[in-house]
C-alpha atoms as a PDB file:
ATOM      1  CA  UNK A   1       3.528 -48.257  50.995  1.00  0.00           C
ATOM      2  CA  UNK A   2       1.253 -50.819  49.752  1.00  0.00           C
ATOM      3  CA  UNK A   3       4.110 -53.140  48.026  1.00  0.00           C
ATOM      4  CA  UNK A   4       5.485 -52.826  51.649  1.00  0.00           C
ATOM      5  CA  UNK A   5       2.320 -53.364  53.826  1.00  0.00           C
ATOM      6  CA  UNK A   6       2.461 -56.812  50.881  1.00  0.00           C
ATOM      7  CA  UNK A   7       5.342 -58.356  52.602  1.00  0.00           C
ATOM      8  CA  UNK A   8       4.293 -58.778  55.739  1.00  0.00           C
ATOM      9  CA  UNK A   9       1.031 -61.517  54.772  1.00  0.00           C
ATOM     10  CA  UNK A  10       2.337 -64.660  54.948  1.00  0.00           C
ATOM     11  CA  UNK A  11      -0.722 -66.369  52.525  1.00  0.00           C
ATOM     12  CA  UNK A  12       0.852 -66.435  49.027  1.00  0.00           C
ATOM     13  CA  UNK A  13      -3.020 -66.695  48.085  1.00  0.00           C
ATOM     14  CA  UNK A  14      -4.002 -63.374  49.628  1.00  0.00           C
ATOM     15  CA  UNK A  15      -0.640 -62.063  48.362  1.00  0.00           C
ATOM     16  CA  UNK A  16      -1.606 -62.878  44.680  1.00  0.00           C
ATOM     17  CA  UNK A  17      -5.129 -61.883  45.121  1.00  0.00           C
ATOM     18  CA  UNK A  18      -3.980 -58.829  46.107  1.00  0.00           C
ATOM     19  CA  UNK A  19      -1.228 -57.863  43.969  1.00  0.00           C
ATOM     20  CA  UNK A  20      -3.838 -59.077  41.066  1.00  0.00           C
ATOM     21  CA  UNK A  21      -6.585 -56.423  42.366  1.00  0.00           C
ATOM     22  CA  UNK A  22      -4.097 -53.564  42.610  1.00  0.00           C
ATOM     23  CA  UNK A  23      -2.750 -53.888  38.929  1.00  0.00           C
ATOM     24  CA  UNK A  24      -6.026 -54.252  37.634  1.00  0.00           C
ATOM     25  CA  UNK A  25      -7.816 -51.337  39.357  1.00  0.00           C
ATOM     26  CA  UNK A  26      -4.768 -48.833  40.457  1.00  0.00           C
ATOM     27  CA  UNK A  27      -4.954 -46.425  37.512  1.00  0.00           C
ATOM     28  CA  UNK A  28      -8.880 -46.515  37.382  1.00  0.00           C
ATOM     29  CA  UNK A  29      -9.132 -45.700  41.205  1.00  0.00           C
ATOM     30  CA  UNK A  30      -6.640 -43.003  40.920  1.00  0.00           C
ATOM     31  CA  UNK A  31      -8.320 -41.119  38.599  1.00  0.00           C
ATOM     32  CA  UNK A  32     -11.634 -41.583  40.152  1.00  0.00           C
ATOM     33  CA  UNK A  33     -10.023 -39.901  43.544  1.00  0.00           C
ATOM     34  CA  UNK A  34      -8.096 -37.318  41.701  1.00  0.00           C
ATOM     35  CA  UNK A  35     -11.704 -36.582  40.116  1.00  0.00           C
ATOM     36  CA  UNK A  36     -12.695 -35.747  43.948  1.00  0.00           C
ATOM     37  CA  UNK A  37      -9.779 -34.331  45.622  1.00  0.00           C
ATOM     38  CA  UNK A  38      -8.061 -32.822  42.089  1.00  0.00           C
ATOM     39  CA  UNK A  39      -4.553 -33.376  43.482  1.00  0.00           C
ATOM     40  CA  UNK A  40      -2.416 -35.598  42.221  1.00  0.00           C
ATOM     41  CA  UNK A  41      -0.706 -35.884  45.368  1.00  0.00           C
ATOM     42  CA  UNK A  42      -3.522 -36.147  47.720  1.00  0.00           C
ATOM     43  CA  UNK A  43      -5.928 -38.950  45.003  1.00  0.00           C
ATOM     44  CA  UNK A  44      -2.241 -41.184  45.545  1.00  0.00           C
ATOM     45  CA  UNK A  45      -2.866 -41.063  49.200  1.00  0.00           C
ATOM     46  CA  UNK A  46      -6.255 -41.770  48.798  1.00  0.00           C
ATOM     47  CA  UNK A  47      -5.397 -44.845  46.732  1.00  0.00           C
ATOM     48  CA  UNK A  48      -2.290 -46.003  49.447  1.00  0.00           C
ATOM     49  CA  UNK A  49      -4.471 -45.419  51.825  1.00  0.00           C
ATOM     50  CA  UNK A  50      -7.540 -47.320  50.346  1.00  0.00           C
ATOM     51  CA  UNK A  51      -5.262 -50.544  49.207  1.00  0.00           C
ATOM     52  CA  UNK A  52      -3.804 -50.740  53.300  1.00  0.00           C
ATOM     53  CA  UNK A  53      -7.241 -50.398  54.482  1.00  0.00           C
ATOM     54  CA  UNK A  54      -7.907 -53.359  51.679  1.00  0.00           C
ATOM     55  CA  UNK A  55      -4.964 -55.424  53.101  1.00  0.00           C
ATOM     56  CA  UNK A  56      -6.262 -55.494  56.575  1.00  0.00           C
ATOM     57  CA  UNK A  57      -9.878 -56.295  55.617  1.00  0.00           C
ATOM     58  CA  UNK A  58      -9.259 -58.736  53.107  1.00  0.00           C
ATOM     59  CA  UNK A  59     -11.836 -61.201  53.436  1.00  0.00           C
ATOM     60  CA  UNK A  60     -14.546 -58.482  52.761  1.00  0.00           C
ATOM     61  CA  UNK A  61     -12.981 -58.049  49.269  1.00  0.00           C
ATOM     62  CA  UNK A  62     -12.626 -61.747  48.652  1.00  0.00           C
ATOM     63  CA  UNK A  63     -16.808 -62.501  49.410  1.00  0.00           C
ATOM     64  CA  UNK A  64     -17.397 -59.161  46.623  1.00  0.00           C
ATOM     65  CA  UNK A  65     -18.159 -61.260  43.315  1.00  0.00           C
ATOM     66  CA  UNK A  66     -15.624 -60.885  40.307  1.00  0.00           C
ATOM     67  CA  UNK A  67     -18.076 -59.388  37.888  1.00  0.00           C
ATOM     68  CA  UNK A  68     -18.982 -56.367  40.354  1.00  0.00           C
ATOM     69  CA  UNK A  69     -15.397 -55.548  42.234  1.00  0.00           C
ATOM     70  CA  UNK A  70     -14.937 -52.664  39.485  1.00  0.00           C
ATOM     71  CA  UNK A  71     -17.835 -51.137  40.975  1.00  0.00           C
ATOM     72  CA  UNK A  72     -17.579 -51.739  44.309  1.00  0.00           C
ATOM     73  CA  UNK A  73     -13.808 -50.102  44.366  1.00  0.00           C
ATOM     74  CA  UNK A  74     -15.182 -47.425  42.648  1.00  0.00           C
ATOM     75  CA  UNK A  75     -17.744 -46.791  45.196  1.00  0.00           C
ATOM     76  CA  UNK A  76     -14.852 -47.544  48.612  1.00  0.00           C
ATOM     77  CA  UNK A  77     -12.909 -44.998  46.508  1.00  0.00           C
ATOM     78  CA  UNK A  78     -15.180 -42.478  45.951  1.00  0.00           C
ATOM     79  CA  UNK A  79     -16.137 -42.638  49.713  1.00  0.00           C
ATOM     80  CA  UNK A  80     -12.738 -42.399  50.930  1.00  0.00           C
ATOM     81  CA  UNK A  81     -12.257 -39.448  48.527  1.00  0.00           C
ATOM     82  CA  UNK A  82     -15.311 -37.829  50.459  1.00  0.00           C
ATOM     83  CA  UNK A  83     -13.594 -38.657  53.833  1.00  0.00           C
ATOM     84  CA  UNK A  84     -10.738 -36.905  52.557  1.00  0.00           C
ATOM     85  CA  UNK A  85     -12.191 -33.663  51.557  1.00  0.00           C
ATOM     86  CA  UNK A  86     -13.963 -33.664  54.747  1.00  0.00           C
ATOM     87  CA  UNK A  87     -10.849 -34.242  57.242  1.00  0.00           C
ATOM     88  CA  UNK A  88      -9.165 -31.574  54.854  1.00  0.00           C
ATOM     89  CA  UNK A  89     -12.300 -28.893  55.725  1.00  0.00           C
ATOM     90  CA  UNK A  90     -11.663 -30.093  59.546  1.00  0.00           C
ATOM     91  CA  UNK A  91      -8.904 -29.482  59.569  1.00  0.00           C
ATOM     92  CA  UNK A  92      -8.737 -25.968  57.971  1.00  0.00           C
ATOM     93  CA  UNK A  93     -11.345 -25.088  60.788  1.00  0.00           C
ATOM     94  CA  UNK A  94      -9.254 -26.024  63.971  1.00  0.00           C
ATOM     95  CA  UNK A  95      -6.761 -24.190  61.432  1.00  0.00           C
ATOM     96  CA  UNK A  96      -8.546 -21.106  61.235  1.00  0.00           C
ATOM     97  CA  UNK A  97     -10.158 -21.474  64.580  1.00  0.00           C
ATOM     98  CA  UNK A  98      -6.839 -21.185  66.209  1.00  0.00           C
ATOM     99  CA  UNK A  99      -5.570 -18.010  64.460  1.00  0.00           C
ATOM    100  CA  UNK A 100      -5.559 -14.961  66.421  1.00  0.00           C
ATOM    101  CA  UNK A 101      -8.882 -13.012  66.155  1.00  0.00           C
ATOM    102  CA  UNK A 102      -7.532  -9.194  65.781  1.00  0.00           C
ATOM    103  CA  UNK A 103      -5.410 -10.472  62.543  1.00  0.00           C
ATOM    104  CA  UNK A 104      -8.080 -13.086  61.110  1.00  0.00           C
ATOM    105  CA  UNK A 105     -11.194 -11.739  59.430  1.00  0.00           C
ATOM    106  CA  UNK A 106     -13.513 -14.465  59.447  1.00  0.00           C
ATOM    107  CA  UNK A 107     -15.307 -15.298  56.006  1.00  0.00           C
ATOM    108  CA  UNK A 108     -18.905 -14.775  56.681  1.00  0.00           C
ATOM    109  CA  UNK A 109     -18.178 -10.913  57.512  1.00  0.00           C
ATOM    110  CA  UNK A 110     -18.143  -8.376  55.924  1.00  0.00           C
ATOM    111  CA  UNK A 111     -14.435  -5.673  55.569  1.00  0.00           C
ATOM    112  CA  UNK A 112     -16.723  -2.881  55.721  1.00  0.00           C
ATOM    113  CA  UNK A 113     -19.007  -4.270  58.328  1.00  0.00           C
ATOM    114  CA  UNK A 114     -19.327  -2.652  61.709  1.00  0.00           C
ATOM    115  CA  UNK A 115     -18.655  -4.714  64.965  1.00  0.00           C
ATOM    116  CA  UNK A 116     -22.054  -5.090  65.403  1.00  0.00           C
ATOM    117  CA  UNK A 117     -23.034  -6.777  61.902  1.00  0.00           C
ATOM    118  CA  UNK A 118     -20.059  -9.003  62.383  1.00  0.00           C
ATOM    119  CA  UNK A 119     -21.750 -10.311  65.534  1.00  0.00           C
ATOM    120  CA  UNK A 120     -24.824 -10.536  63.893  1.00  0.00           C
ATOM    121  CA  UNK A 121     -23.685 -12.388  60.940  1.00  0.00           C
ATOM    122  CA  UNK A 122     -21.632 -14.737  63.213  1.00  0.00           C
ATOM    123  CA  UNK A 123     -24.912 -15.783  65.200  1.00  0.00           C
ATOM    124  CA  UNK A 124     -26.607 -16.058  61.589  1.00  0.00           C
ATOM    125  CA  UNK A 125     -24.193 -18.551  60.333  1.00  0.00           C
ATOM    126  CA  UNK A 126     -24.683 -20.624  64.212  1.00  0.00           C
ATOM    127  CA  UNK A 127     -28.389 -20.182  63.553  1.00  0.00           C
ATOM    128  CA  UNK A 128     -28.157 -22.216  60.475  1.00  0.00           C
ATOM    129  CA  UNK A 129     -25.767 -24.395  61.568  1.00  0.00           C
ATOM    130  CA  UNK A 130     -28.089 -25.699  64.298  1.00  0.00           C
ATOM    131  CA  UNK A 131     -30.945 -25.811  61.608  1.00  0.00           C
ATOM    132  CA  UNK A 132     -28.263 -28.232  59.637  1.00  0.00           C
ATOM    133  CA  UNK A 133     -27.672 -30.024  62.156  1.00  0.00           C
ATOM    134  CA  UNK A 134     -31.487 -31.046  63.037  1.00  0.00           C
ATOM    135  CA  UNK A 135     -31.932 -32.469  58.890  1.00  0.00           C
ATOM    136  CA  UNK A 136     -31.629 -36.070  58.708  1.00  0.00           C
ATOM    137  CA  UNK A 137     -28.833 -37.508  57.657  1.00  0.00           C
ATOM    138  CA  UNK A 138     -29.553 -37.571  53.878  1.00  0.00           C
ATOM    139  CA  UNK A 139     -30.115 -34.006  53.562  1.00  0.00           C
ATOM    140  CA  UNK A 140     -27.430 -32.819  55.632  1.00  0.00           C
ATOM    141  CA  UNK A 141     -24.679 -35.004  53.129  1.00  0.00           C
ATOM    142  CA  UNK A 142     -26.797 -33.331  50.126  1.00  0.00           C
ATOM    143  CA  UNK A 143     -25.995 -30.045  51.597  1.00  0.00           C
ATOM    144  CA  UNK A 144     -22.646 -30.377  52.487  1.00  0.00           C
ATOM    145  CA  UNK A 145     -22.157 -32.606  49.085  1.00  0.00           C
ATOM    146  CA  UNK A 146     -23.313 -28.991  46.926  1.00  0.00           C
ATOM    147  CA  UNK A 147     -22.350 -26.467  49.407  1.00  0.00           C
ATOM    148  CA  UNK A 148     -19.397 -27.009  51.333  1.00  0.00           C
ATOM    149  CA  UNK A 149     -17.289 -29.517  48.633  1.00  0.00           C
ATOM    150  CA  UNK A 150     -18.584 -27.547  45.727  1.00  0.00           C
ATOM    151  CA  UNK A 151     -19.912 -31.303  44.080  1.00  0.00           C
ATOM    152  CA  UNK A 152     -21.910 -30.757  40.658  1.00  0.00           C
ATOM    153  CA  UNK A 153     -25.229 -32.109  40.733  1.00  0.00           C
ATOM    154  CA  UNK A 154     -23.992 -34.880  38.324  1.00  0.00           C
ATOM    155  CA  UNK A 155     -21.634 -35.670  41.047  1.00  0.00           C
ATOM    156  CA  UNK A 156     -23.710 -35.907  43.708  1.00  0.00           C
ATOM    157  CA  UNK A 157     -26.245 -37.822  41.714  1.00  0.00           C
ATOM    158  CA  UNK A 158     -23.034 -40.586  41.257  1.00  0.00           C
ATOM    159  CA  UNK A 159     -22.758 -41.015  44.581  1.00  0.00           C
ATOM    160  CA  UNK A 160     -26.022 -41.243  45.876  1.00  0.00           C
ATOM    161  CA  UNK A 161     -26.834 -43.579  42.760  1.00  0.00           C
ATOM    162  CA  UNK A 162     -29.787 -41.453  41.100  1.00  0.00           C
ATOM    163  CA  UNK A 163     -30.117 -38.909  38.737  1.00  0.00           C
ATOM    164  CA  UNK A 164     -29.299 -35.210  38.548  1.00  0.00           C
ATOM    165  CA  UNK A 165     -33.054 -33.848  38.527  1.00  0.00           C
ATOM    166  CA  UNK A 166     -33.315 -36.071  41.778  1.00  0.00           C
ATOM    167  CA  UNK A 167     -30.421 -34.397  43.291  1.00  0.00           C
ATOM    168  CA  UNK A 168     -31.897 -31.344  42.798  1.00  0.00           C
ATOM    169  CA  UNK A 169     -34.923 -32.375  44.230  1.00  0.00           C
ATOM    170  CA  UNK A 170     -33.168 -33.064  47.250  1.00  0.00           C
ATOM    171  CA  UNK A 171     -31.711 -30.115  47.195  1.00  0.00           C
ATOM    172  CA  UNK A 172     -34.933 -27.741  47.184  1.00  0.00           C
ATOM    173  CA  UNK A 173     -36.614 -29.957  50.160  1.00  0.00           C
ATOM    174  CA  UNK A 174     -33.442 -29.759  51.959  1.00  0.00           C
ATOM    175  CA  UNK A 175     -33.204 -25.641  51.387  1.00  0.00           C
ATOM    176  CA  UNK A 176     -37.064 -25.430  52.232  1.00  0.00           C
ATOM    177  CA  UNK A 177     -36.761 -28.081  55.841  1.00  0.00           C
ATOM    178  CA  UNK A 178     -33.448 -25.965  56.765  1.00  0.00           C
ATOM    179  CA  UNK A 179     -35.956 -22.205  55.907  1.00  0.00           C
ATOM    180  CA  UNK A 180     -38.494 -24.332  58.237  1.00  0.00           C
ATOM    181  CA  UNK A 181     -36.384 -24.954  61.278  1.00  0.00           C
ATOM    182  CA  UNK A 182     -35.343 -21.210  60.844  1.00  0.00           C
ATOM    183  CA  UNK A 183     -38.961 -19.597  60.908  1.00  0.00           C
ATOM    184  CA  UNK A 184     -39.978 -22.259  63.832  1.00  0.00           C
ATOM    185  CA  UNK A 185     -36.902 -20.978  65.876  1.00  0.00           C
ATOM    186  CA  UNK A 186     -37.819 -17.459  64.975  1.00  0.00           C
ATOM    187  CA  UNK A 187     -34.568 -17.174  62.893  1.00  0.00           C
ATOM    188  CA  UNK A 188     -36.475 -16.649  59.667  1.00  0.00           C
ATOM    189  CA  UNK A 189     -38.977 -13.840  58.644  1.00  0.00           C
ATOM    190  CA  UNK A 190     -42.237 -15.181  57.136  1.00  0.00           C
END
């Protein structure tokens, strides 16, 4: 896609930049993605993806300075990676969402639970939803960074650009302001 998307800029300038930034930083992005998305498959489309989004922005990756491009691909990557996974849990909701109710048992219940506890665990998970939703931004990408793509702390900590024991400081203010919102809403025993 991207050696196709190449033929259609007419500067032999940006053509050679970008063929140049492609070979140089192809196999090192893949990987990165593949570290995120661990498919094959989907860290290529990540990386096709990336490069178009490259060849229709290109000015933004000429002004990046030679000596930190590594980096800064690593980062757009590692983003786009993230966007990825997300669109991917989207889209398994609408998925699931859309499935007939008397054949679908939904994952926060219980087999053995009665009606009655499915209900109530169904209004737990909104209530802490809408406690999620009220953390600033920060927290709530901690949160969904640990809980909902399954990211080590390490990981996290790569993203954010600080270290692991910061990450999981995050982490336990982020826990204790969601346990907050709860108990002010009455969701949460004292």
């Amino acid at each position: 896609m991207f050696l196709l998307m190449l033929q259609m800029i007419e500067s032999e300038d940006d053509r050679a930049f970008l063929i140049d930034l492609y070979n140089q930083n192809y196999q090192l992005l893949l990987n990165e993605a593949n570290r995120f998305v661990h498919n094959p498959h989907d860290a290529e489309d990540v990386v096709q993806d990336f490069f178009a989004y490259v060849i229709t922005h290109i000015e933004r990756f000429r002004n990046v300075e030679r000596c930190t491009m590594r980096s800064f691909l690593v980062m757009c990557i590692r983003r786009k990676s993230i966007d990825t996974l997300r669109r991917r849990k989207t889209k398994h909701k609408y998925i699931v969402g859309s499935i007939d109710h008397d054949e679908f048992s939904f994952e926060y219940t219980d087999e053995n639970a009665s009606f009655e506890e499915g209900v109530l665990n169904r209004i737990a998970v909104e209530e802490l939803r809408d406690a999620f939703l009220k953390l600033p931004d920060q927290q709530q990408h901690v949160l969904e960074y640990k809980y909902l793509l399954g990211m080590t702390d390490r990981e996290i900590g790569r993203i954010l650009g600080v270290r692991s024991s910061t990450v999981r400081s995050y982490l336990a203010r982020a826990r204790k302001a969601v346990y907050q919102i709860c108990k002010e809403n009455g969701y949460a025993e004292e």
